[in-house]
Protein backbone atom coordinates (compact mmCIF):
# COMPACT_ATOMS: atom_id res chain seq x y z
CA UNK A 1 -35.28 -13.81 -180.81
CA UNK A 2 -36.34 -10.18 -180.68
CA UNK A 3 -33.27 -7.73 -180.84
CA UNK A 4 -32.84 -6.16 -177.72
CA UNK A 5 -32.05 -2.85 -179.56
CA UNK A 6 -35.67 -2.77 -180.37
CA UNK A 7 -36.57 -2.53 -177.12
CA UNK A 8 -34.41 0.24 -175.33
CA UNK A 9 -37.12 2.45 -176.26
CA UNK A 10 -38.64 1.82 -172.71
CA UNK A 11 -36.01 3.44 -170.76
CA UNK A 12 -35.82 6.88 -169.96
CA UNK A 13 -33.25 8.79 -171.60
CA UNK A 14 -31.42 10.07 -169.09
CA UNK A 15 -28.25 10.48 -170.31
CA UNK A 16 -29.62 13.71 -171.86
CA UNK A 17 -31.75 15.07 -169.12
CA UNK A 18 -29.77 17.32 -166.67
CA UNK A 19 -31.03 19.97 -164.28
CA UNK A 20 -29.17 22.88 -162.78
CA UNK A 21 -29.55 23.67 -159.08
CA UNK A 22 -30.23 26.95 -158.83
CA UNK A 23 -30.72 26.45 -154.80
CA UNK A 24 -32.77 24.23 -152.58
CA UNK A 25 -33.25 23.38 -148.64
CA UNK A 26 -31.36 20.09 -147.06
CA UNK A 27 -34.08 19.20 -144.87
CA UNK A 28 -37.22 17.40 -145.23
CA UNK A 29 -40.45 19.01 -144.61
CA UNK A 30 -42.51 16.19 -144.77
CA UNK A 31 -42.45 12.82 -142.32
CA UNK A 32 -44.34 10.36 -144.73
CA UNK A 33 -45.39 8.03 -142.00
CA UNK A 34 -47.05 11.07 -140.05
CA UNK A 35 -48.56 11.97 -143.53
CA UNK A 36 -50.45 9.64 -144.65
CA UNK A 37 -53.31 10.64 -141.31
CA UNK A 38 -53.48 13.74 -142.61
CA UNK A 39 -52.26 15.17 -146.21
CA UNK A 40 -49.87 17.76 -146.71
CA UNK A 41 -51.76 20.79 -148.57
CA UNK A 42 -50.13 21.38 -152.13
CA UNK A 43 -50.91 24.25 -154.81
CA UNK A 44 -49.78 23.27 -158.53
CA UNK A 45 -49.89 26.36 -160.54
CA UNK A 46 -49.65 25.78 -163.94
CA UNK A 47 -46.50 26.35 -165.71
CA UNK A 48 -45.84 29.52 -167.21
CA UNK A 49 -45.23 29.04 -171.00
CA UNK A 50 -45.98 30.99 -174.31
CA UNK A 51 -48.82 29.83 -176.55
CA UNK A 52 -46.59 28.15 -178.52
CA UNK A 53 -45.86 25.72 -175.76
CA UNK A 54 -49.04 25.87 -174.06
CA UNK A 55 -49.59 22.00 -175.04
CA UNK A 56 -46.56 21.40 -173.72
CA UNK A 57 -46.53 22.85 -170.60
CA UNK A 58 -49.94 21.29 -169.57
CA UNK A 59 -48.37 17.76 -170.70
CA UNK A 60 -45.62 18.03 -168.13
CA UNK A 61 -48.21 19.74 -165.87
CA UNK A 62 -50.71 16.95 -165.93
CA UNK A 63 -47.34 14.34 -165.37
CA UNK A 64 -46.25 15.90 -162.51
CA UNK A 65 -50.18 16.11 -160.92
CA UNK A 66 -50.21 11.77 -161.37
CA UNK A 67 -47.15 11.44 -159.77
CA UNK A 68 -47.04 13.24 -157.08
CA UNK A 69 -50.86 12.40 -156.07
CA UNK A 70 -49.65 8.91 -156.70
CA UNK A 71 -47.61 9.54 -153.21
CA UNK A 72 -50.58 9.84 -151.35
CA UNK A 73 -49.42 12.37 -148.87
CA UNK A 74 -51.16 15.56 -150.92
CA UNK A 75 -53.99 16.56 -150.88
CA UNK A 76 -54.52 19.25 -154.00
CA UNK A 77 -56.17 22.86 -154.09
CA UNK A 78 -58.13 22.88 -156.93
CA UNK A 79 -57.30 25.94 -159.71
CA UNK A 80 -60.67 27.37 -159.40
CA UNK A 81 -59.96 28.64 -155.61
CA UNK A 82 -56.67 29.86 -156.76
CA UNK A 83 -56.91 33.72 -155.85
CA UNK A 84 -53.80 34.24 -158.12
CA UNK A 85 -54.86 34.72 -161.59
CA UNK A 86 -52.73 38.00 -162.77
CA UNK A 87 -50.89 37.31 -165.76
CA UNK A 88 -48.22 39.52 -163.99
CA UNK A 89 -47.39 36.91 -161.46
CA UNK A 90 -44.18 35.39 -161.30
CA UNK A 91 -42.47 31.91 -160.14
CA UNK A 92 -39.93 33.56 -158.32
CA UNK A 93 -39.72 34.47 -154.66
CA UNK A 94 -41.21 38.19 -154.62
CA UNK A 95 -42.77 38.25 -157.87
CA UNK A 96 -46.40 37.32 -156.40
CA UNK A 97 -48.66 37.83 -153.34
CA UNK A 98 -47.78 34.82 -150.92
CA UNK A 99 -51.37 36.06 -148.86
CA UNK A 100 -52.79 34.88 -152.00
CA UNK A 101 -52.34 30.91 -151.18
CA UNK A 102 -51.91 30.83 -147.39
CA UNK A 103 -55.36 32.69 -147.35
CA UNK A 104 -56.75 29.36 -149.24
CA UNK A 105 -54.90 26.87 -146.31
CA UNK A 106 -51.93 25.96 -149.37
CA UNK A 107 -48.99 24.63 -146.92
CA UNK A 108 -46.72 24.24 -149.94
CA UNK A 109 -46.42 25.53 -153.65
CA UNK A 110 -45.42 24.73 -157.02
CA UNK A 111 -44.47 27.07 -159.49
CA UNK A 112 -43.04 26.53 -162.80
CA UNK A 113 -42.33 28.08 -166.16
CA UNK A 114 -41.78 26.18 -169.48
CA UNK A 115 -39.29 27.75 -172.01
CA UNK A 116 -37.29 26.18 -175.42
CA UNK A 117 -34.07 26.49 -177.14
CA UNK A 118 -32.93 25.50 -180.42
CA UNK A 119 -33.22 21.55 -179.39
CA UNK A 120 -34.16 21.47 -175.59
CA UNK A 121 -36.66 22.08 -173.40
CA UNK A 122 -36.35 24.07 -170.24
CA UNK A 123 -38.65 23.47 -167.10
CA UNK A 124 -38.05 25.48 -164.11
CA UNK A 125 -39.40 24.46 -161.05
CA UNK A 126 -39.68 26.56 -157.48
CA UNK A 127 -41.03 25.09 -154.41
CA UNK A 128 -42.24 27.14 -151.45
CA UNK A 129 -42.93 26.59 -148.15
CA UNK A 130 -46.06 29.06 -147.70
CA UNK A 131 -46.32 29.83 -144.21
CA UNK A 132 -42.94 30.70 -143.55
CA UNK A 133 -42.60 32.25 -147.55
CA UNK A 134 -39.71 30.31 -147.60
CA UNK A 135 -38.70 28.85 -151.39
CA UNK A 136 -37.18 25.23 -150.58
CA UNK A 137 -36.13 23.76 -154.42
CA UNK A 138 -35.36 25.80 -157.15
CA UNK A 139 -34.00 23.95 -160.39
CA UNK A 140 -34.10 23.89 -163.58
CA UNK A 141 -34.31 20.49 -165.47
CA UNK A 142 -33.09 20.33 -169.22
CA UNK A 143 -34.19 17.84 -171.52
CA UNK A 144 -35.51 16.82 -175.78
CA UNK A 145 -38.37 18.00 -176.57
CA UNK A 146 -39.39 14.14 -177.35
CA UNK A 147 -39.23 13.38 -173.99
CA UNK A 148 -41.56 15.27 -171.99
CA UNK A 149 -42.59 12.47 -169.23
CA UNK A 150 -38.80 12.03 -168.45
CA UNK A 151 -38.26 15.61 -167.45
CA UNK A 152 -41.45 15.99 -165.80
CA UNK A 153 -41.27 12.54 -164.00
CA UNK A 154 -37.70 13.88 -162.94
CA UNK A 155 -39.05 17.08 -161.26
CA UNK A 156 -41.45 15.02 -159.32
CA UNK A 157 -39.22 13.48 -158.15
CA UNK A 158 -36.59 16.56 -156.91
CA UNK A 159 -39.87 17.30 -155.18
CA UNK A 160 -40.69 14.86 -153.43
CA UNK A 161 -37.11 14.26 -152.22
CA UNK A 162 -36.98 17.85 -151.11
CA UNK A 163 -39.81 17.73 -149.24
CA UNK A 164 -39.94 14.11 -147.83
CA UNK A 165 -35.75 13.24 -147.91
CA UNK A 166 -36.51 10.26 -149.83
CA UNK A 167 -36.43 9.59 -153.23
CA UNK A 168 -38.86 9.61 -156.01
CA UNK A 169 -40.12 6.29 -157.65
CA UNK A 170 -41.34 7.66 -160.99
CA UNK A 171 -38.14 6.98 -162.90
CA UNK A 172 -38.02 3.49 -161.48
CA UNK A 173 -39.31 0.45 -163.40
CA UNK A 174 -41.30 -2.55 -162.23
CA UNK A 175 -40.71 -5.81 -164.20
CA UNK A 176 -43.25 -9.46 -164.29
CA UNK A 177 -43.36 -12.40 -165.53
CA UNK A 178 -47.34 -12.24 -167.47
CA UNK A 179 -49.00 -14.55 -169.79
CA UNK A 180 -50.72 -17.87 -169.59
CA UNK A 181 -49.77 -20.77 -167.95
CA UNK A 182 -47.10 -22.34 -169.72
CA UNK A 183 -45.92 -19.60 -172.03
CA UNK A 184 -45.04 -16.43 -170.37
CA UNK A 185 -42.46 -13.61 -171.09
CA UNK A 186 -40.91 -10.52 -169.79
CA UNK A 187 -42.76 -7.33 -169.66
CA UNK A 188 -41.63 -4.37 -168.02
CA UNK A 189 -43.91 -1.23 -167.42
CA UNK A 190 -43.21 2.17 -165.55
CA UNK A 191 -43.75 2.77 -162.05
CA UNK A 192 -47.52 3.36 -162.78
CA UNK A 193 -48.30 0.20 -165.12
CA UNK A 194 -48.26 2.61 -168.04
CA UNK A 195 -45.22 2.31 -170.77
CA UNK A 196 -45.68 -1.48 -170.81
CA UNK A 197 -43.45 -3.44 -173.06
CA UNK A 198 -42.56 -6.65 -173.98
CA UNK A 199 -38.80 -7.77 -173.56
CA UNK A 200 -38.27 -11.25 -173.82
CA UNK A 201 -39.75 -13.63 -176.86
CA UNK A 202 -38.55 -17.08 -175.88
CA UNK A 203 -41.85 -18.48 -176.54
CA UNK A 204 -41.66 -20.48 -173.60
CA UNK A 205 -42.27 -20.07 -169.13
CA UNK A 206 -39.53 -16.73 -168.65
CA UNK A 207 -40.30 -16.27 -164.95
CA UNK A 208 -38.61 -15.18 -161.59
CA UNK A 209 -37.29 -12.28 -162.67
CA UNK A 210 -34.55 -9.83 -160.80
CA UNK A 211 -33.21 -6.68 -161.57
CA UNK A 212 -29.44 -5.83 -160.96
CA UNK A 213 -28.37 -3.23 -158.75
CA UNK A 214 -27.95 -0.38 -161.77
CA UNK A 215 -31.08 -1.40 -163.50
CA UNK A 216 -29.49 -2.38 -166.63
CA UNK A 217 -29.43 -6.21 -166.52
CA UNK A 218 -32.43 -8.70 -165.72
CA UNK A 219 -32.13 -12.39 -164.15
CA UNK A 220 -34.83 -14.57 -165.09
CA UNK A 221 -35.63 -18.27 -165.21
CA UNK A 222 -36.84 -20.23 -168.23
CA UNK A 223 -38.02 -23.51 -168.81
CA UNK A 224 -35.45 -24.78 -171.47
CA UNK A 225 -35.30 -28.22 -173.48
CA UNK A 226 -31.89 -30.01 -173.17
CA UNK A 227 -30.36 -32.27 -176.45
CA UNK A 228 -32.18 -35.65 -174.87
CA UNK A 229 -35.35 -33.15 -174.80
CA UNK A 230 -35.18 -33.64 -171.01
CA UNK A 231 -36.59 -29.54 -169.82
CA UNK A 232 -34.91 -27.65 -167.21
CA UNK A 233 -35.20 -24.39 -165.64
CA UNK A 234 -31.88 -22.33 -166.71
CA UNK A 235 -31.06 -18.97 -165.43
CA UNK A 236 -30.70 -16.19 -168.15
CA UNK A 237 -29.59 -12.90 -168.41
CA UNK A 238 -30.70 -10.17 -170.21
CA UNK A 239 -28.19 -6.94 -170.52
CA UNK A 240 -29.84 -3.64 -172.09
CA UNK A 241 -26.32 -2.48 -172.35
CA UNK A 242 -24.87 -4.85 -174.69
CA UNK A 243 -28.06 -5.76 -176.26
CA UNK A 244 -27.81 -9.11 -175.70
CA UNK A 245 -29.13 -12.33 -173.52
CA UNK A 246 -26.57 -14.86 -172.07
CA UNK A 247 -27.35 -18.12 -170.41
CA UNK A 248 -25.90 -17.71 -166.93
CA UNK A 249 -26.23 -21.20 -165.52
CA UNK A 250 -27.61 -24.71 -167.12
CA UNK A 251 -26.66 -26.69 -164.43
CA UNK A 252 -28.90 -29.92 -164.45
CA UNK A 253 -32.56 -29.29 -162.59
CA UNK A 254 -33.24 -26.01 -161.07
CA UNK A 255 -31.48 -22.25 -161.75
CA UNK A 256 -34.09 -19.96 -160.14
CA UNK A 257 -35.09 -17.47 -158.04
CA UNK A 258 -32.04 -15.34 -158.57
CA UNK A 259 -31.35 -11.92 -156.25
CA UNK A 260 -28.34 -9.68 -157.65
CA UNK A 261 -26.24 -8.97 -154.17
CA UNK A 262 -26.42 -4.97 -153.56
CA UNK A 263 -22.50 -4.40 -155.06
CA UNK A 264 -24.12 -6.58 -158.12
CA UNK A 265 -21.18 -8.95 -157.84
CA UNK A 266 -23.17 -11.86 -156.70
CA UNK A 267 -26.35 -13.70 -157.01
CA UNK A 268 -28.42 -16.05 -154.89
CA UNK A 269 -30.55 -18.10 -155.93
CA UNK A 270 -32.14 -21.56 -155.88
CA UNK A 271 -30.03 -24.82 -157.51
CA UNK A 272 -30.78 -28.42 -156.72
CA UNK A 273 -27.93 -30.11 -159.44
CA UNK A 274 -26.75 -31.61 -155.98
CA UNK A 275 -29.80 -33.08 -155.32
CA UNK A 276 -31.70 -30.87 -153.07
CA UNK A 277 -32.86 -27.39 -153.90
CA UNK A 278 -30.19 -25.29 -152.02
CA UNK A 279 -29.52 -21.82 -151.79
CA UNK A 280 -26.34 -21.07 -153.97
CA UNK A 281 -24.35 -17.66 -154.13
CA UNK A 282 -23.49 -17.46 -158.14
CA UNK A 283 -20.24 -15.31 -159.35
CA UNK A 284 -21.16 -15.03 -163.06
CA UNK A 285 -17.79 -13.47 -163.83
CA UNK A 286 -15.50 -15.49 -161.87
CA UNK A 287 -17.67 -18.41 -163.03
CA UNK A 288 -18.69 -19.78 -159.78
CA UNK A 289 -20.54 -21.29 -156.98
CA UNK A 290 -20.76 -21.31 -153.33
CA UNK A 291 -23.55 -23.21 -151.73
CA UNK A 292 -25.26 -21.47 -149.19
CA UNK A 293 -27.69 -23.48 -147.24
CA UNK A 294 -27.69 -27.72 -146.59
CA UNK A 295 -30.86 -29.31 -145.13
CA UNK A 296 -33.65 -32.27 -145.74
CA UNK A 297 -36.28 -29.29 -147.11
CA UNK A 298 -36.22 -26.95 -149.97
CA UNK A 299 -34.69 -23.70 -149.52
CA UNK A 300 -35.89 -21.27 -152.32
CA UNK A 301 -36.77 -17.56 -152.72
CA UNK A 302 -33.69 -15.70 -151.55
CA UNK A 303 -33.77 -12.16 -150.83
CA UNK A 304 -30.47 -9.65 -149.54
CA UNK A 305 -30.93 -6.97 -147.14
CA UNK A 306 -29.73 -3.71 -148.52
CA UNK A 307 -26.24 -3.70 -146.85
CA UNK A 308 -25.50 -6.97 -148.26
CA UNK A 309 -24.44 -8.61 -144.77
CA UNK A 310 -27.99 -11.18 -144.55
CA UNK A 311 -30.15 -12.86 -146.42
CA UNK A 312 -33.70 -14.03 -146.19
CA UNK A 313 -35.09 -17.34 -147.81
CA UNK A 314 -37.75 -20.06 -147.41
CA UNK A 315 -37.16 -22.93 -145.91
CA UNK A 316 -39.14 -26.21 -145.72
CA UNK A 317 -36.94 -28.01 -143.56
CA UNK A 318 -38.47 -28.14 -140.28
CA UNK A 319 -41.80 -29.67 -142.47
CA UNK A 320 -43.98 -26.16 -142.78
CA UNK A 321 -42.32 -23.74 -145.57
CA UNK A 322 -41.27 -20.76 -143.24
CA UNK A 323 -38.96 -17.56 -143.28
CA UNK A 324 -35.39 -17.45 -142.58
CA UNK A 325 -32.75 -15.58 -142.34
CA UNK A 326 -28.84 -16.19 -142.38
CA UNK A 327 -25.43 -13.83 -142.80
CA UNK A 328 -24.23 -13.67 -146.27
CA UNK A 329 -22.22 -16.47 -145.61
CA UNK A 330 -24.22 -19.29 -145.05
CA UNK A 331 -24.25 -18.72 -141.30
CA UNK A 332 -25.79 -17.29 -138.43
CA UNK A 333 -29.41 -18.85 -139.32
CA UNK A 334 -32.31 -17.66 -137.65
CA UNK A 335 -36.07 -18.45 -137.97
CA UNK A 336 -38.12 -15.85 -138.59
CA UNK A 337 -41.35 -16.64 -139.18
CA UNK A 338 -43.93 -19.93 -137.06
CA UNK A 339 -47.36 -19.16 -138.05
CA UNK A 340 -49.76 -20.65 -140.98
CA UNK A 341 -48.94 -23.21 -143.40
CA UNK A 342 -46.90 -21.42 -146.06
CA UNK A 343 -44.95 -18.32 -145.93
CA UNK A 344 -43.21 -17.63 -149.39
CA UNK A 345 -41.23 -14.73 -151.34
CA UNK A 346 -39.87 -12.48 -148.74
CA UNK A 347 -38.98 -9.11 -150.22
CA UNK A 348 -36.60 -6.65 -147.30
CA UNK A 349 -37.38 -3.72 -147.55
CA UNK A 350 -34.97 -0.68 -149.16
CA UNK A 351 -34.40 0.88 -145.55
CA UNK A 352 -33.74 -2.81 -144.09
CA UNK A 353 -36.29 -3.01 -141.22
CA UNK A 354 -38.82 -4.54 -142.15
CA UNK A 355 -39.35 -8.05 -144.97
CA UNK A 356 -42.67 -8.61 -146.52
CA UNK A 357 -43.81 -12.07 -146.99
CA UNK A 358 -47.00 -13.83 -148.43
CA UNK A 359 -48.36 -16.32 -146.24
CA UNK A 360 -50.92 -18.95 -146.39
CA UNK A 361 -54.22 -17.97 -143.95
CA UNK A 362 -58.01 -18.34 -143.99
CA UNK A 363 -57.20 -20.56 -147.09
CA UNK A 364 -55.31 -17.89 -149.02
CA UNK A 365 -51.90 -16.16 -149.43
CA UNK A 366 -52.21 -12.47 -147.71
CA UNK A 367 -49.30 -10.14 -147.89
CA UNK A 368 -47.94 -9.62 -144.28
CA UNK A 369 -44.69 -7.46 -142.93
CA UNK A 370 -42.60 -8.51 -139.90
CA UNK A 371 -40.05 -6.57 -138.35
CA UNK A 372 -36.24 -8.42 -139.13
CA UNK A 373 -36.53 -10.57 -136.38
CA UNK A 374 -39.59 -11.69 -137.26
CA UNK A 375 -41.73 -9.73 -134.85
CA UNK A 376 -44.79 -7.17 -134.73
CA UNK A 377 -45.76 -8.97 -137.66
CA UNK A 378 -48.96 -7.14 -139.82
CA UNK A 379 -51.58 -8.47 -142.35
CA UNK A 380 -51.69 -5.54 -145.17
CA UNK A 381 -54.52 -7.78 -147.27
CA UNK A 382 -57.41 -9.60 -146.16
CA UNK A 383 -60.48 -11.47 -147.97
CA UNK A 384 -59.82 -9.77 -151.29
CA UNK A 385 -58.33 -13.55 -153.43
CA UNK A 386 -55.13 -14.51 -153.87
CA UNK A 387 -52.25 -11.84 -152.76
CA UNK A 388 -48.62 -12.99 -153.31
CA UNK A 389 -44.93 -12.22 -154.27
CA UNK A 390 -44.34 -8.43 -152.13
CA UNK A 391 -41.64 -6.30 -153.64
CA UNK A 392 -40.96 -2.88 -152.23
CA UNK A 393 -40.53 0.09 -154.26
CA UNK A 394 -36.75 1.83 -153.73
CA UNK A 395 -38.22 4.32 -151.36
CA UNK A 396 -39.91 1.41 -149.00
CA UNK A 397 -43.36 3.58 -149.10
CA UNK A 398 -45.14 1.09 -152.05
CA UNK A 399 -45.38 -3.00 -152.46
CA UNK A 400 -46.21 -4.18 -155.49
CA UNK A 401 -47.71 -7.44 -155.87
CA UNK A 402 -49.48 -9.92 -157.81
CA UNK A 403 -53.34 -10.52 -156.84
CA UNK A 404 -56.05 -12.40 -158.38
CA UNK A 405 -59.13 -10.68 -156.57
CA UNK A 406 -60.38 -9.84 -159.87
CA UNK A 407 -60.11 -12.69 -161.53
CA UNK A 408 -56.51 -13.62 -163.84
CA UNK A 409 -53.78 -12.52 -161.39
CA UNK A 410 -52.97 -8.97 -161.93
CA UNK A 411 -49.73 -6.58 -160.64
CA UNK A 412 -51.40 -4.00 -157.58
CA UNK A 413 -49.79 -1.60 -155.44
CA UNK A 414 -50.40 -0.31 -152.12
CA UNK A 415 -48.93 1.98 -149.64
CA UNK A 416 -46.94 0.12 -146.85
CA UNK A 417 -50.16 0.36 -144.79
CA UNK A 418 -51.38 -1.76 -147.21
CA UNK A 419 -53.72 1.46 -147.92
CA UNK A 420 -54.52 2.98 -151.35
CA UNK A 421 -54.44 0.06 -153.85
CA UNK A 422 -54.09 0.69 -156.80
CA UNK A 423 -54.56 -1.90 -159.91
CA UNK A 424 -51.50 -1.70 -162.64
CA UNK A 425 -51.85 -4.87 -165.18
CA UNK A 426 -54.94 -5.33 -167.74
CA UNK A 427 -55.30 -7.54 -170.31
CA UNK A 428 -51.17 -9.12 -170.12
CA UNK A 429 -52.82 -12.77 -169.24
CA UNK A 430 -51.49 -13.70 -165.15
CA UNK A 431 -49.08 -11.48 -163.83
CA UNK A 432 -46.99 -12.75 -161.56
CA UNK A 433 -43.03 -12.26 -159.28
CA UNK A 434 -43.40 -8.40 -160.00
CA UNK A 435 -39.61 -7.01 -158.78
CA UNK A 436 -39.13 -2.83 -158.80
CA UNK A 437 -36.11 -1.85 -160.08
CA UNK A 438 -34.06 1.21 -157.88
CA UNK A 439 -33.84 4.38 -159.20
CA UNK A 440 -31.28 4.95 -162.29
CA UNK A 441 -28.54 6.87 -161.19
């Protein structure tokens, strides 16, 4: 196998990127659900910078313009109406005509200035509130000059929490199971679909995959051959801070469909060595198990709600596969879902409202959300193939999920409105169980 070492190259490198806080507002300016009828105004100057780093600055520049539009609650100025052009104009409050952008209808602007020391760079970022000429963030993010995405994907995301309260995807990760049939691995791509890389090389089915709590460790299933060349699906583990993959459970039949508990102690999943696929809560460090669920049906797909109290799972024992959900503790069960033929991978969302599903209508899986008792239930997709396996981004505005509408199943995203899809996966063979990791800390 692959060494794992080769691979940390995908994550962002944090450890070295610090900002200073030079002063910023503790209120959001921006309700997302109000903004998505009608866009919030935003002016992106570009970055003040000597000619030196001219190709730098419109690198970070052109970062920060995909992410934030990638909210889809802005809706840009273009530079040519920009009235200020003087090379005399500053980033700081005072240091430029604020007439200048609310004369163009600019609600809110960006300024920013690129400088260097020996080994860093130095992007300083002001926000302002134009109509009331308030400034609302002002920081100053430090970083390597190798790693120009990570600074500017961390200043989008200052910005966004500053003006919405809620924080910024673009440092998060989204990982999937992609190849053909039989023989798929591990690939995990940014927030976007871009940065994709490949980080498992069993050459056999890796699927089901789960990231833990702080992002460093993944869960994943994979079809394994035992001694008497009898297969069964084990559940692995793959650690970026060790650099290493451990088996986590071989019990005989099925180890999948594994959800790290929010304290990352504990993870449920799907084991059947008793007989019938049950849901199981698995202590990898204490080395053990605690079943969960006990009925006639299947009980797969577990999923925790972000305070770590319930659980949601599919359930075939009343005959239909349908939604569930119990406490944390095996009790307390409640169905959740009645309608269609098969309702599958339930994802909760990050604020704990609201659990997407797929479910089985018109003679195809749709992506649906349902409050957490199961009603004011909404169809995000309709007639467009194949839509399956919902997984909320850490800010519960984004799903991504796996659709074949254009052909080989793909990874999409779309807004929680199921609005502005957008297509992330090309040319990885099917793409399937997408999972977004939470923010790094």
């Amino acid at each position: 196998m692959k060494s794992l070492r080769q691979l940390m190259g995908f994550l962002p490198v944090l450890i070295f990127l610090c900002f200073t806080r030079l002063g910023f507002a503790d209120q959001a300016y921006i309700s997302v659900g109000n903004a998505k009828a009608k866009k919030t105004v935003l002016a992106l100057a570009a970055p003040k910078a000597l000619a030196t780093l001219s190709a730098v600055a419109n690198q970070i520049s052109s970062t920060l313009y995909n992410d934030l539009q990638f909210m889809d609650i802005f809706r840009f100025i273009a530079n040519e109406a920009f009235l200020d052009n003087s090379p005399t104009s500053g980033i700081t409050l005072g240091s430029f005509k604020m007439t200048d952008w609310s004369s163009i209808g600019v609600e809110f602007l960006v300024k920013s200035a690129v400088t260097e020391d020996e080994s860093n760079l130095l992007f300083e970022v002001h926000v302002f509130e134009v109509n009331s000429a308030k400034e609302v963030l002002s920081k100053r993010f430090i970083g390597p000059k190798t790693d120009l995405k990570t600074i500017a994907h961390t200043a989008a995301n200052e910005i966004v929490r500053t003006l919405t309260g809620l924080p910024g995807v673009f440092l998060t990760k989204i990982v999937s199971s992609c190849g053909k049939k039989d023989r798929k691995e591990l690939y995990i791509m940014d927030y976007d679909g871009t940065n994709v890389k490949q980080v498992t090389f069993h050459k056999s089915n890796a699927f089901a995959p789960a990231w833990s709590p702080a992002g460093d460790r993944i869960a994943y299933s994979l079809v394994t051959k035992r001694s008497n060349n009898v297969r069964n699906i084990d559940l692995w583990e793959l650690s970026f801070a060790t650099n290493t993959v451990r088996r986590l459970s071989n019990r005989m039949g099925i180890n999948s469909g594994a959800a790290y508990s929010p304290d990352g102690t504990a993870i449920a999943m799907t084991m059947s060595f008793l007989g019938n696929p049950e849901i199981f809560a698995l202590r990898p460090e204490a080395g053990t198990v605690t079943q969960l669920t006990k009925s006639f049906g299947f009980d797969v797909d577990p999923t925790w709600s972000p305070d770590g109290k319930w659980l949601a799972f599919v359930s075939s024992r009343t005959g239909m596969p349908m939604v569930y959900k119990m406490a944390s503790d095996g009790n307390k069960l409640q169905r959740l879902t009645y309608a269609g033929r098969y309702n599958a991978t339930p994802s909760w969302s990050p604020q704990g409202d609201r659990i997407a599903f797929a479910g089985w209508i018109d003679n195809l899986f749709d992506i649906f959300l349902m409050d957490v008792d199961g009603k004011k239930i909404e169809r995000l997709t309709k007639a467009q193939g194949n839509n399956e396996d919902p997984s909320f981004s850490p800010d519960g505005n984004f799903i991504v999920f796996s659709s074949n509408r254009a052909g080989g199943k793909n990874l999409y995203v779309m807004n929680v409105d199921g609005t502005f899809v957008k297509r992330l996966t090309y040319g990885l063979g099917d793409c399937v169980a997408p999972k977004w990791s939470l923010p790094p800390k």
